[in-house]
C-alpha atoms as a PDB file:
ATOM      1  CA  UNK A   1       0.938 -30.192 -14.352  1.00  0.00           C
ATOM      2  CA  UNK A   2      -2.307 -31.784 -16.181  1.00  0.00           C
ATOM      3  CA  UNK A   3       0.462 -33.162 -18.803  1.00  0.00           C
ATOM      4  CA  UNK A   4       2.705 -34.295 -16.101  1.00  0.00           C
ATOM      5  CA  UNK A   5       0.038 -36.506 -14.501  1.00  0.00           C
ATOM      6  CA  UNK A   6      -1.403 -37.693 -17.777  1.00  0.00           C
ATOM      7  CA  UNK A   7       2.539 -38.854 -18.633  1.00  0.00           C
ATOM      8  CA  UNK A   8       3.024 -40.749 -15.125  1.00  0.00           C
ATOM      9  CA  UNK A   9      -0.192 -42.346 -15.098  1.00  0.00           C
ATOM     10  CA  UNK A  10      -0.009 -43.567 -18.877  1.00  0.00           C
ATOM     11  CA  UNK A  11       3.959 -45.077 -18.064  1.00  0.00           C
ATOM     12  CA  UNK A  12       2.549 -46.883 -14.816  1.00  0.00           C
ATOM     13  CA  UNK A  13      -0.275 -48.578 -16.863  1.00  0.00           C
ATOM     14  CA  UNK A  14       2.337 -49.444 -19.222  1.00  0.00           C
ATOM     15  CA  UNK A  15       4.252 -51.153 -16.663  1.00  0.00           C
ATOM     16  CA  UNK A  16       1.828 -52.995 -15.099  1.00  0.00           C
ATOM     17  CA  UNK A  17       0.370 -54.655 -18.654  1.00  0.00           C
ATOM     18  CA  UNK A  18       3.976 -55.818 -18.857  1.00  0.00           C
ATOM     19  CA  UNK A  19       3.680 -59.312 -17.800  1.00  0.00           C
ATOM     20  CA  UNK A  20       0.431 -58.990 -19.873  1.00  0.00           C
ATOM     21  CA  UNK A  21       2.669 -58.522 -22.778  1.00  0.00           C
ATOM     22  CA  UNK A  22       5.296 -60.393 -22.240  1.00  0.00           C
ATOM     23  CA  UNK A  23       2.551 -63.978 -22.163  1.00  0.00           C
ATOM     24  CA  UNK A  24       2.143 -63.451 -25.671  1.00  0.00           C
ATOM     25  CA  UNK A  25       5.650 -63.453 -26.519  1.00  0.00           C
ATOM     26  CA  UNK A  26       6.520 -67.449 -27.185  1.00  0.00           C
ATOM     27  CA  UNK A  27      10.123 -66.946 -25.833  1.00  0.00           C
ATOM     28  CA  UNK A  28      11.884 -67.544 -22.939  1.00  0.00           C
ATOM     29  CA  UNK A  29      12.305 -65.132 -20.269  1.00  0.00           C
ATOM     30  CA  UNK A  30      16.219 -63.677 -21.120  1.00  0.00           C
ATOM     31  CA  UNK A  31      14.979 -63.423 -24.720  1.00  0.00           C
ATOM     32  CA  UNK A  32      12.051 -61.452 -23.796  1.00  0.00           C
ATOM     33  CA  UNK A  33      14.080 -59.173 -21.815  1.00  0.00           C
ATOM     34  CA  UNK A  34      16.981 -58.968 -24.657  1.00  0.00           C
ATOM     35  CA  UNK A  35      14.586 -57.778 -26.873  1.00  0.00           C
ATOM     36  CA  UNK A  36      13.162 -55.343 -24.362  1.00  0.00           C
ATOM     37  CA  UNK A  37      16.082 -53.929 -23.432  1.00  0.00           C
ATOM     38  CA  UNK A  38      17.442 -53.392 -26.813  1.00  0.00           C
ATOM     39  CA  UNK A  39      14.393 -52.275 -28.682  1.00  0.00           C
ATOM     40  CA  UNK A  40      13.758 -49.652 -25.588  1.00  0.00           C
ATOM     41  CA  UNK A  41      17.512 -48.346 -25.370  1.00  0.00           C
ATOM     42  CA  UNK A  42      17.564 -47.941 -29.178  1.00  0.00           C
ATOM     43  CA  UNK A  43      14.570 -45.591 -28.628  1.00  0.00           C
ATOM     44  CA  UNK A  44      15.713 -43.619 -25.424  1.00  0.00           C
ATOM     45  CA  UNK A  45      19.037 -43.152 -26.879  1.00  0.00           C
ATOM     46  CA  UNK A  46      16.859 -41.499 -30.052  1.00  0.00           C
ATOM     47  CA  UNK A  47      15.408 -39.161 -27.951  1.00  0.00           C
ATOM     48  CA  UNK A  48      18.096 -38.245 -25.695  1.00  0.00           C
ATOM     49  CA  UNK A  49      20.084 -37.210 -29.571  1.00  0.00           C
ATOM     50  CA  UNK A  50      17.798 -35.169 -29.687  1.00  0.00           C
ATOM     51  CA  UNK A  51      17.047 -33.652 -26.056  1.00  0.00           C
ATOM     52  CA  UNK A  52      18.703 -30.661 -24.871  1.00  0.00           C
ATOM     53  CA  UNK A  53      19.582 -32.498 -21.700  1.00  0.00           C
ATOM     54  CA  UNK A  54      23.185 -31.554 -19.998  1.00  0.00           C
ATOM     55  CA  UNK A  55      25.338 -34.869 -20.259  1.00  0.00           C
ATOM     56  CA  UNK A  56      26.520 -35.533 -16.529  1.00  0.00           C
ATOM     57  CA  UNK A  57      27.562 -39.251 -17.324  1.00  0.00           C
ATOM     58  CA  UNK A  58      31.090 -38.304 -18.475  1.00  0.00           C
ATOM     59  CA  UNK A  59      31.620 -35.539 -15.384  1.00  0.00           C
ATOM     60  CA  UNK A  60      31.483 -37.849 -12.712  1.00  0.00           C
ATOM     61  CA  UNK A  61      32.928 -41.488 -12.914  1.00  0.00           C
ATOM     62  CA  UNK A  62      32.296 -42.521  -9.577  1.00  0.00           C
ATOM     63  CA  UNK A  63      27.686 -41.676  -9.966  1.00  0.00           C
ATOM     64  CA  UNK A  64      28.419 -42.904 -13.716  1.00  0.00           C
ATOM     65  CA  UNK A  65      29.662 -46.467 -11.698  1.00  0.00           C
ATOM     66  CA  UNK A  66      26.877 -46.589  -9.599  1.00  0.00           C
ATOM     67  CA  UNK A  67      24.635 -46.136 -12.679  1.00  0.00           C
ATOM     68  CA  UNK A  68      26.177 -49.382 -14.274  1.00  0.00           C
ATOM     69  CA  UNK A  69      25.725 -51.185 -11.528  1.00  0.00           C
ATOM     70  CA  UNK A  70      22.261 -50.144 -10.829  1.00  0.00           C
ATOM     71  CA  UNK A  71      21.709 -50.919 -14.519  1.00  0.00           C
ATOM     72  CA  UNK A  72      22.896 -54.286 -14.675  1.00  0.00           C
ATOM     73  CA  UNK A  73      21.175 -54.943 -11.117  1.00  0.00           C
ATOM     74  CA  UNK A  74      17.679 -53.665 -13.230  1.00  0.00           C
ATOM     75  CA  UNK A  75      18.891 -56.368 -16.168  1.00  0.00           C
ATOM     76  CA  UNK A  76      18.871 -58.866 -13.480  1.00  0.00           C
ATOM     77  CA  UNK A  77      15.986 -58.114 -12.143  1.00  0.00           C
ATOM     78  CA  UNK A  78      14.213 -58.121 -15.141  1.00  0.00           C
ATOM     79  CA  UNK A  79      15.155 -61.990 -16.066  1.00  0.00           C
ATOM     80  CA  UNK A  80      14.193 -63.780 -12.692  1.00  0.00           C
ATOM     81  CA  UNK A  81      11.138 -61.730 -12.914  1.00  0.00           C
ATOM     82  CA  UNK A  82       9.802 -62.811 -16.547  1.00  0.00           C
ATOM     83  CA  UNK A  83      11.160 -66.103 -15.517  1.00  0.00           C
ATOM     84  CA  UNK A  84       8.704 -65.809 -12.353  1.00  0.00           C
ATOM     85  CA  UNK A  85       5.566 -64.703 -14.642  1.00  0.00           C
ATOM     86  CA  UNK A  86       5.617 -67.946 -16.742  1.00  0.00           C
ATOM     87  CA  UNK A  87       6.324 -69.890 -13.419  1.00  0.00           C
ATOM     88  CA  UNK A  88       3.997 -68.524 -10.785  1.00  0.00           C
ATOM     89  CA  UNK A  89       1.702 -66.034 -13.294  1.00  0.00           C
ATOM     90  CA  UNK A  90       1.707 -62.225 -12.907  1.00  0.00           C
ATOM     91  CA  UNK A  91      -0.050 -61.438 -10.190  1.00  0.00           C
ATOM     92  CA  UNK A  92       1.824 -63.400  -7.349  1.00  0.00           C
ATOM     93  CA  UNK A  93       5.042 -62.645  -8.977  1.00  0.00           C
ATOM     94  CA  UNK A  94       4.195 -59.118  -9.097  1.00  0.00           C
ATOM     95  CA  UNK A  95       3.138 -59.132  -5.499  1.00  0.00           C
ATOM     96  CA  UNK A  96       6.204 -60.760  -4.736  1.00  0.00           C
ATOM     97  CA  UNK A  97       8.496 -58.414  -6.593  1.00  0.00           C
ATOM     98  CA  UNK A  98       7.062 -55.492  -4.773  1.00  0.00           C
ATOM     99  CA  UNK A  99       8.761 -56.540  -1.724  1.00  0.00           C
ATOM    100  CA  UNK A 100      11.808 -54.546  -3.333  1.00  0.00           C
ATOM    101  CA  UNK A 101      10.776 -51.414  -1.822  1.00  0.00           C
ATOM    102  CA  UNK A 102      10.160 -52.826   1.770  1.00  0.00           C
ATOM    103  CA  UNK A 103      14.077 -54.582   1.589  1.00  0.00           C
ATOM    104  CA  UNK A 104      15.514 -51.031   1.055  1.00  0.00           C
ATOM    105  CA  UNK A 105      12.924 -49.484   3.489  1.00  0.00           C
ATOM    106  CA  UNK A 106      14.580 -51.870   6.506  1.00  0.00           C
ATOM    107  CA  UNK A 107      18.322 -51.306   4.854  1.00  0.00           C
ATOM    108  CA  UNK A 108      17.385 -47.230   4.722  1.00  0.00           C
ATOM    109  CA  UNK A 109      19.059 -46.854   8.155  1.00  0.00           C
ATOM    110  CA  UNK A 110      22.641 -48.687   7.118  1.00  0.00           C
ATOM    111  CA  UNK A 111      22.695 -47.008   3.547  1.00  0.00           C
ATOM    112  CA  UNK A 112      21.007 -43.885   3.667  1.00  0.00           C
ATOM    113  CA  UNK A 113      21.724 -42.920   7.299  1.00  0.00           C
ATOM    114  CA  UNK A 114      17.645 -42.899   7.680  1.00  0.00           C
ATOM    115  CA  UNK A 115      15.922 -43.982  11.402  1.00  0.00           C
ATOM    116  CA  UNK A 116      13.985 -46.964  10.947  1.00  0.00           C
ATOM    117  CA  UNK A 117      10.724 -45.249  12.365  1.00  0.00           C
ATOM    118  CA  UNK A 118       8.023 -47.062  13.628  1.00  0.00           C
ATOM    119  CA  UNK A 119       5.837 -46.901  10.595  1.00  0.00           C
ATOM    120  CA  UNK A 120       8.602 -48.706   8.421  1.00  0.00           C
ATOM    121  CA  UNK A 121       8.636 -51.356  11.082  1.00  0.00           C
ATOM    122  CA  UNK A 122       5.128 -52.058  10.835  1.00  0.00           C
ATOM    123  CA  UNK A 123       4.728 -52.026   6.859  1.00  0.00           C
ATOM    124  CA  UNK A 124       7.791 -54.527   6.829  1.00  0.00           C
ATOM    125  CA  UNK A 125       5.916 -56.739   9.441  1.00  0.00           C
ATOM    126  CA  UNK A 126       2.088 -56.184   6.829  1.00  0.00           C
ATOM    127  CA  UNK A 127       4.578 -57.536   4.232  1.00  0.00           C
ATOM    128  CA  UNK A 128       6.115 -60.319   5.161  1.00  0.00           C
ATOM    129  CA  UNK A 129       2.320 -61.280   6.452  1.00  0.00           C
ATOM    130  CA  UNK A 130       0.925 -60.762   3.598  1.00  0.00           C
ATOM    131  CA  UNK A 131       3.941 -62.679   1.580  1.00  0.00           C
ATOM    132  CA  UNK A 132       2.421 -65.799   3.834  1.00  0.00           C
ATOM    133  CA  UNK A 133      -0.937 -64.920   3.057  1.00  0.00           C
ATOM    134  CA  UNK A 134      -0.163 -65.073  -0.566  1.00  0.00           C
ATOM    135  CA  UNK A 135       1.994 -68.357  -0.666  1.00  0.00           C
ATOM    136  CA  UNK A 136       0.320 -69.905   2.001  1.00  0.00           C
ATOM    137  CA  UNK A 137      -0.776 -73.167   0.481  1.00  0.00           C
ATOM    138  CA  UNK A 138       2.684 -73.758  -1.134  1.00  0.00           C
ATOM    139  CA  UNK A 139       4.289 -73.131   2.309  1.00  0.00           C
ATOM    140  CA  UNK A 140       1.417 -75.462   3.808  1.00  0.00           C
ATOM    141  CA  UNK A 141       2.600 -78.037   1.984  1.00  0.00           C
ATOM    142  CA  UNK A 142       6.374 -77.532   2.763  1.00  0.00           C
ATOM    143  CA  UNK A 143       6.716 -76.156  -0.739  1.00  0.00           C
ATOM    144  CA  UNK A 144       9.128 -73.027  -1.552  1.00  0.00           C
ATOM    145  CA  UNK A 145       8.698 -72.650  -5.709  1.00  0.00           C
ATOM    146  CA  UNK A 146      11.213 -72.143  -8.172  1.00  0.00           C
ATOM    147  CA  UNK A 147       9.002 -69.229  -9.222  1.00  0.00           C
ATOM    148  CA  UNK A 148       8.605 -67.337  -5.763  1.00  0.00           C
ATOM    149  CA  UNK A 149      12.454 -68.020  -5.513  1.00  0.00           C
ATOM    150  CA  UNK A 150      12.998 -66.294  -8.903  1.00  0.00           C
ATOM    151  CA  UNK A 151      10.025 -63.253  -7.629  1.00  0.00           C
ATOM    152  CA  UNK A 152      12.210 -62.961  -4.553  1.00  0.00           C
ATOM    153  CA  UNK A 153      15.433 -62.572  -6.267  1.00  0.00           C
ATOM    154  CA  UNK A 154      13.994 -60.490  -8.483  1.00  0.00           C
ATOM    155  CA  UNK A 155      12.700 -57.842  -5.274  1.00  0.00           C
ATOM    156  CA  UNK A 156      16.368 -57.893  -3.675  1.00  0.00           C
ATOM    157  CA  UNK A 157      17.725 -57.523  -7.627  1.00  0.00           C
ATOM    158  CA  UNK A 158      15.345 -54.624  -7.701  1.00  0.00           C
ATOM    159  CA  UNK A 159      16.498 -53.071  -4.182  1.00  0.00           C
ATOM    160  CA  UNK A 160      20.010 -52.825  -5.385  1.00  0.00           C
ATOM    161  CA  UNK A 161      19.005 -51.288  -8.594  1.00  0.00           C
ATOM    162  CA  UNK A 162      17.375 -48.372  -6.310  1.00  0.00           C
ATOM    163  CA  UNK A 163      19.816 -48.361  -3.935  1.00  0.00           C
ATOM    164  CA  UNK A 164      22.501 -47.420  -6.521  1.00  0.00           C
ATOM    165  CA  UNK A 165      20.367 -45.218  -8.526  1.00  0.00           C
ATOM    166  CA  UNK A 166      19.502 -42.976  -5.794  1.00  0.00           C
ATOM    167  CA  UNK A 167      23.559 -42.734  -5.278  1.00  0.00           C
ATOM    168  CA  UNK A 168      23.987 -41.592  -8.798  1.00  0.00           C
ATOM    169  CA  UNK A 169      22.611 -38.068  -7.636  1.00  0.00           C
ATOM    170  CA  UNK A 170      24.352 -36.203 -10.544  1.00  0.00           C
ATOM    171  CA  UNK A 171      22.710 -37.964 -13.522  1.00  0.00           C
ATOM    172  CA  UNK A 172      18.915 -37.584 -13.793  1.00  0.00           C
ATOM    173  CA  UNK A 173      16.280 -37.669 -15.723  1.00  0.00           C
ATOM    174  CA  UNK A 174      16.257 -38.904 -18.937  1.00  0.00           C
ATOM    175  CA  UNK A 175      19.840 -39.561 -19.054  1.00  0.00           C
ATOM    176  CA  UNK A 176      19.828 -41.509 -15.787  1.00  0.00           C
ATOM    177  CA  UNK A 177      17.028 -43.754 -17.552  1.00  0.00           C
ATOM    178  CA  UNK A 178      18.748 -43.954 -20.853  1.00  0.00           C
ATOM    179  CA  UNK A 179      22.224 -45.153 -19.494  1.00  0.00           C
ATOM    180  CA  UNK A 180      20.609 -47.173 -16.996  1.00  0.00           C
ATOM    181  CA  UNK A 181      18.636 -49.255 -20.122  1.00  0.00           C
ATOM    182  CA  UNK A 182      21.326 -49.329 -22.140  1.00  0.00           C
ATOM    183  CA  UNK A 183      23.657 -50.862 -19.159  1.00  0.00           C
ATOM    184  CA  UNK A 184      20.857 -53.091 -18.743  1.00  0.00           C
ATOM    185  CA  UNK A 185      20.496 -54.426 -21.920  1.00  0.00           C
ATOM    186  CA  UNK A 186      24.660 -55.112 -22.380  1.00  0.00           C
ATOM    187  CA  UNK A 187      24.607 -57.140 -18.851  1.00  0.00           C
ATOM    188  CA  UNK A 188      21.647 -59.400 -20.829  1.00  0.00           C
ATOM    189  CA  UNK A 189      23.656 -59.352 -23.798  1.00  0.00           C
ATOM    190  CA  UNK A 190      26.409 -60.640 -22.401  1.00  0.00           C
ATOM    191  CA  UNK A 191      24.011 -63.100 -20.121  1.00  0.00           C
ATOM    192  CA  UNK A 192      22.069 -64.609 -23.634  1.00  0.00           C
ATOM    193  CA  UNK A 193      25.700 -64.565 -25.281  1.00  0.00           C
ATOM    194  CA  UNK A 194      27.013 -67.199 -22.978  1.00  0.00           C
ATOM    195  CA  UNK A 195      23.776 -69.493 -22.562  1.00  0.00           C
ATOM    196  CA  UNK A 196      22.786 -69.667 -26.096  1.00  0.00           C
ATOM    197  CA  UNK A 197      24.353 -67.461 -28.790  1.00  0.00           C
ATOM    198  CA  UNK A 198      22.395 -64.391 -30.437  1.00  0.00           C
ATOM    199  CA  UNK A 199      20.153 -66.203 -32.369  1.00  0.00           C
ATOM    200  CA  UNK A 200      17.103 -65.655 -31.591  1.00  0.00           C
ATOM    201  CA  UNK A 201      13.402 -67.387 -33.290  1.00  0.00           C
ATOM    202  CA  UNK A 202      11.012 -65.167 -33.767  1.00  0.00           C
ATOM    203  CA  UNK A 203       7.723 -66.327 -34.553  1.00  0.00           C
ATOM    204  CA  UNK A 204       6.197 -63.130 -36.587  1.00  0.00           C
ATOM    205  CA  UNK A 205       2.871 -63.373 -34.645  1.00  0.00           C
ATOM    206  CA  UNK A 206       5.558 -62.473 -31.665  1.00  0.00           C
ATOM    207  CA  UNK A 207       6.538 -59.108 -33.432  1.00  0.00           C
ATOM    208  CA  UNK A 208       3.384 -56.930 -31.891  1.00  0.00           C
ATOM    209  CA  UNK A 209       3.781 -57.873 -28.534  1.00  0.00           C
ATOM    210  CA  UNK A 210       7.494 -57.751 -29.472  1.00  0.00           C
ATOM    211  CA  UNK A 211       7.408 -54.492 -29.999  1.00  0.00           C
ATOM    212  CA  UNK A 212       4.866 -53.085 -27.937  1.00  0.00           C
ATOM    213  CA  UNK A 213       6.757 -54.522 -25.056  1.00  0.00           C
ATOM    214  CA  UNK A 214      10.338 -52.660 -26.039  1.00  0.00           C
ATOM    215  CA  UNK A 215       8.401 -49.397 -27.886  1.00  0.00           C
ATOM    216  CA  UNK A 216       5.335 -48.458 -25.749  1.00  0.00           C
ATOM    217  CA  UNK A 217       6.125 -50.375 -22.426  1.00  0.00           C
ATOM    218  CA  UNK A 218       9.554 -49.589 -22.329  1.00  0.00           C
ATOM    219  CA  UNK A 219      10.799 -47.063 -24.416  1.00  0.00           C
ATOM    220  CA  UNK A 220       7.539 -44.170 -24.654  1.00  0.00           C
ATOM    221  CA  UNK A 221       6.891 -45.837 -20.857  1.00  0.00           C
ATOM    222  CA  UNK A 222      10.857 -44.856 -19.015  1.00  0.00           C
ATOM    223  CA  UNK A 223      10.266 -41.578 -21.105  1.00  0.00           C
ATOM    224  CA  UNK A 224       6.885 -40.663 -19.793  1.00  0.00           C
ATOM    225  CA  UNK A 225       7.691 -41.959 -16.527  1.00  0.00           C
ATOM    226  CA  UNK A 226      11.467 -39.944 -15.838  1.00  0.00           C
ATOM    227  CA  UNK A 227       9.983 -36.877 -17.639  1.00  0.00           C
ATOM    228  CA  UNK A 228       7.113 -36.407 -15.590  1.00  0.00           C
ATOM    229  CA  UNK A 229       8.147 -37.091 -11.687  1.00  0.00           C
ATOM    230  CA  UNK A 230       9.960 -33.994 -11.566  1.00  0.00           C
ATOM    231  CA  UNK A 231       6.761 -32.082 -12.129  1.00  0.00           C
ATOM    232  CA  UNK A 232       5.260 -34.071  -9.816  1.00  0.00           C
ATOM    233  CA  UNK A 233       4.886 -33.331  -5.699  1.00  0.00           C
ATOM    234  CA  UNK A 234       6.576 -36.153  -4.008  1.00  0.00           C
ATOM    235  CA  UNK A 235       3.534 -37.356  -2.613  1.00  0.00           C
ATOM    236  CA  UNK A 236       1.784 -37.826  -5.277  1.00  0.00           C
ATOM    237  CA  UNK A 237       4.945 -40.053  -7.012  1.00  0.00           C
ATOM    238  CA  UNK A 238       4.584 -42.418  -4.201  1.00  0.00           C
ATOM    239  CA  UNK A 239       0.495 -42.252  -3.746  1.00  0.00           C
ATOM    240  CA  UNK A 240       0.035 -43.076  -7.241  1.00  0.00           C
ATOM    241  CA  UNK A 241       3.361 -45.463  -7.948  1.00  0.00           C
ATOM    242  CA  UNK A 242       0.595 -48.265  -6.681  1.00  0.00           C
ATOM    243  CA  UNK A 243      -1.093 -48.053  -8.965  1.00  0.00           C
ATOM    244  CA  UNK A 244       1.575 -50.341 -11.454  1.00  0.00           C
ATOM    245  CA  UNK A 245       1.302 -53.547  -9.191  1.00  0.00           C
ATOM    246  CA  UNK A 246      -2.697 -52.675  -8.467  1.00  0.00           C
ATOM    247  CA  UNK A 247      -3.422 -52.241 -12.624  1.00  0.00           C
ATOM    248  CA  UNK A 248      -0.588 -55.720 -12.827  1.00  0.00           C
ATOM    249  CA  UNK A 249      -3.547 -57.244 -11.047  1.00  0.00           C
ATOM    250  CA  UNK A 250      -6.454 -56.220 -12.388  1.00  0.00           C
ATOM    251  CA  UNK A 251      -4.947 -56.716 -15.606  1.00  0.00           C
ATOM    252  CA  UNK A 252      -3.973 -60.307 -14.877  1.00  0.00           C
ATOM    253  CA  UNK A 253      -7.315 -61.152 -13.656  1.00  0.00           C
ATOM    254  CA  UNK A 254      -9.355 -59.736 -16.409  1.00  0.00           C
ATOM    255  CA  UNK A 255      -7.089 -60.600 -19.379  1.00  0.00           C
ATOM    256  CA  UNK A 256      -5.120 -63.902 -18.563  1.00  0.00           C
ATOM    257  CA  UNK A 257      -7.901 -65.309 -15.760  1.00  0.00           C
ATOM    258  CA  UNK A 258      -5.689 -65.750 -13.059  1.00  0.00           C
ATOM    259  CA  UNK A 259      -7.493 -65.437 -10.332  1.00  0.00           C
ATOM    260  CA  UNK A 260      -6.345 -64.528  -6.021  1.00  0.00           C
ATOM    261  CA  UNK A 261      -8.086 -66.238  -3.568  1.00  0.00           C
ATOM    262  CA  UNK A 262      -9.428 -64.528   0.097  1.00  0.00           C
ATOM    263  CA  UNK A 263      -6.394 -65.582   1.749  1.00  0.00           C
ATOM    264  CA  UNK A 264      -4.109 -64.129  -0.875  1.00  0.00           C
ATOM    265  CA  UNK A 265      -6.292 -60.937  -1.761  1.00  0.00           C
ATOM    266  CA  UNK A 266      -5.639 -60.352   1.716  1.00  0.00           C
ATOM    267  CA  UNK A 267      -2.198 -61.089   1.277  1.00  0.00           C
ATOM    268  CA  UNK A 268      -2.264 -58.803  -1.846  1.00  0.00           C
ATOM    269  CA  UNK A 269      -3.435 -55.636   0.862  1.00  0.00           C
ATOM    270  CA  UNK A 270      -1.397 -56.280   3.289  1.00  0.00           C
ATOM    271  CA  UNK A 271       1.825 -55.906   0.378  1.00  0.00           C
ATOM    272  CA  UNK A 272       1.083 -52.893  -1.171  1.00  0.00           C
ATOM    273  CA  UNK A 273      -0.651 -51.632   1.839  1.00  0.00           C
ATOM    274  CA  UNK A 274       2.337 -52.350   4.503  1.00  0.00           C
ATOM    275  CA  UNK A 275       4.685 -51.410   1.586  1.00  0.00           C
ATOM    276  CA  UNK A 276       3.014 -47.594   0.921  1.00  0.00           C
ATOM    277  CA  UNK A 277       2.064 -47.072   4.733  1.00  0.00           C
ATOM    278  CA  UNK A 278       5.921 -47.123   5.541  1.00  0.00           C
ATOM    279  CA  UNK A 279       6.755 -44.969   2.375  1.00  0.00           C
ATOM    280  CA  UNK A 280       4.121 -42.389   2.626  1.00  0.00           C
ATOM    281  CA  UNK A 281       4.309 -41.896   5.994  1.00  0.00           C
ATOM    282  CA  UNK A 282       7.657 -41.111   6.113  1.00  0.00           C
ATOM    283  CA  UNK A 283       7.011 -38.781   3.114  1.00  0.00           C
ATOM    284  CA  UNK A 284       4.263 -37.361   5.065  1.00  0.00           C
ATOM    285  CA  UNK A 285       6.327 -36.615   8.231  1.00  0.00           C
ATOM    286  CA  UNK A 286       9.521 -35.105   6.165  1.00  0.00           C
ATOM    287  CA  UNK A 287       7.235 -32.904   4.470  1.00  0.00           C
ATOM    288  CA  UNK A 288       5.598 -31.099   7.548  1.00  0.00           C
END
């Protein structure tokens, strides 16, 4: 259990230094994530070789679909957010991406056949405060950014990566995150193909960001990450899943120097408050 806790904690640190990482990396956003994607699958499909994990993808083609999808949904997802770091910076584009979990809180009752309790309406309604907190003096000025656009797509890109995840039920685990990845990084593929062709300039001051970006971040990150949660109580998956956007933050603040102001650090609770209130208090109830 000690292990299990040390894994989850270490991959959700990872993730939040990710736009950390990816501001060193003089390339644009699709690059970033080409190289993320493909450096990261390239290691989880190394480990899975070697795993003793039961292959489920080829048993059931209609989970193994909604694993595709959900992958090239995460590919998506991936670009409009690195494309919203370098816009808006990390920490409102984070804030903004973590809406994702609050769009398939409200859509729980049409796709999962969940009642909308009370609790999810009122961390939906924190949210989309807090969203207004956060943006305020853009929306002041009757500005909408490119970059909270691109954050925003990003959160619904991210919703329909869940959504279709959780309806892959059969394939789990490591597998669901190595197929996933791999999906992912083919629907970029194809997406850099198109705009510009595979070649790529890297700068070889790039390479250690580069690389700790698609290694650590991505590849030893999804590993820790799916190979922990099982071993984990439900509650304490969703308690401590915060803490990626809260260390995104922190992270942001004392690295790059971006800083919130009182309006938007309010903003910034209300999000990730009104966001966990109507997760873990459904979790709470379900578990009684």
């Amino acid at each position: 259990m000690k292990t299990a806790y040390l894994k989850y904690i270490s991959a959700l640190l990872m993730f939040g230094s990710n736009g950390i990482v990816a501001s060193y990396i003089l390339l644009s956003s699709y690059e970033i994530v080409f190289l993320r994607t493909l450096i990261g699958s390239m290691f989880l499909i190394l480990i899975f070789l070697f795993s003793k994990t039961e292959r489920m993808f080829w048993k059931n083609k209609s989970h193994s679909m909604y694993l595709i999808i959900s992958g090239i949904a995460m590919g998506a997802s991936w670009i409009f957010l690195y494309e919203a770091y370098s816009q808006i910076g990390v920490s409102i584009a984070t804030l903004s991406y973590y809406c994702g979990p609050v769009i398939i809180m409200i859509l729980s009752p049409v796709l999962f056949k969940e009642r909308l309790a009370n609790t999810k309406l009122l961390g939906f309604f924190a949210v989309i405060i807090g969203m207004f907190f956060v943006n305020y003096q853009a929306l002041s000025q009757g500005i909408i950014s490119w970059g909270l656009i691109l954050s925003i797509l990003s959160a619904i890109m991210y919703a329909i990566m869940v959504v279709f995840n959780k309806k892959a039920v059969s394939i789990t685990g490591l597998e669901n995150s190595m197929y996933q990845l791999v999906t992912s990084f083919f629907a970029v593929a194809i997406f850099v193909g198109i705009k510009q062709g595979f070649s790529i300039d890297i700068v070889h001051t790039n390479l250690p960001a580069i690389l700790l970006l698609g290694v650590v971040n991505t590849g030893i990150g999804c590993y820790f990450y799916f190979s922990s949660i099982d071993d984990l109580p439900v509650q304490t998956v969703s308690i401590c899943g915060y803490l990626e956007p809260l260390s995104a933050l922190i992270f942001s603040a004392a690295i790059l120097g971006e800083k919130l102001g009182a309006l938007q650090i309010a903003g910034a609770i209300l999000i990730l408050g009104g966001a966990a209130f109507g997760e873990l208090a459904v979790s709470d109830r379900s578990l009684r």
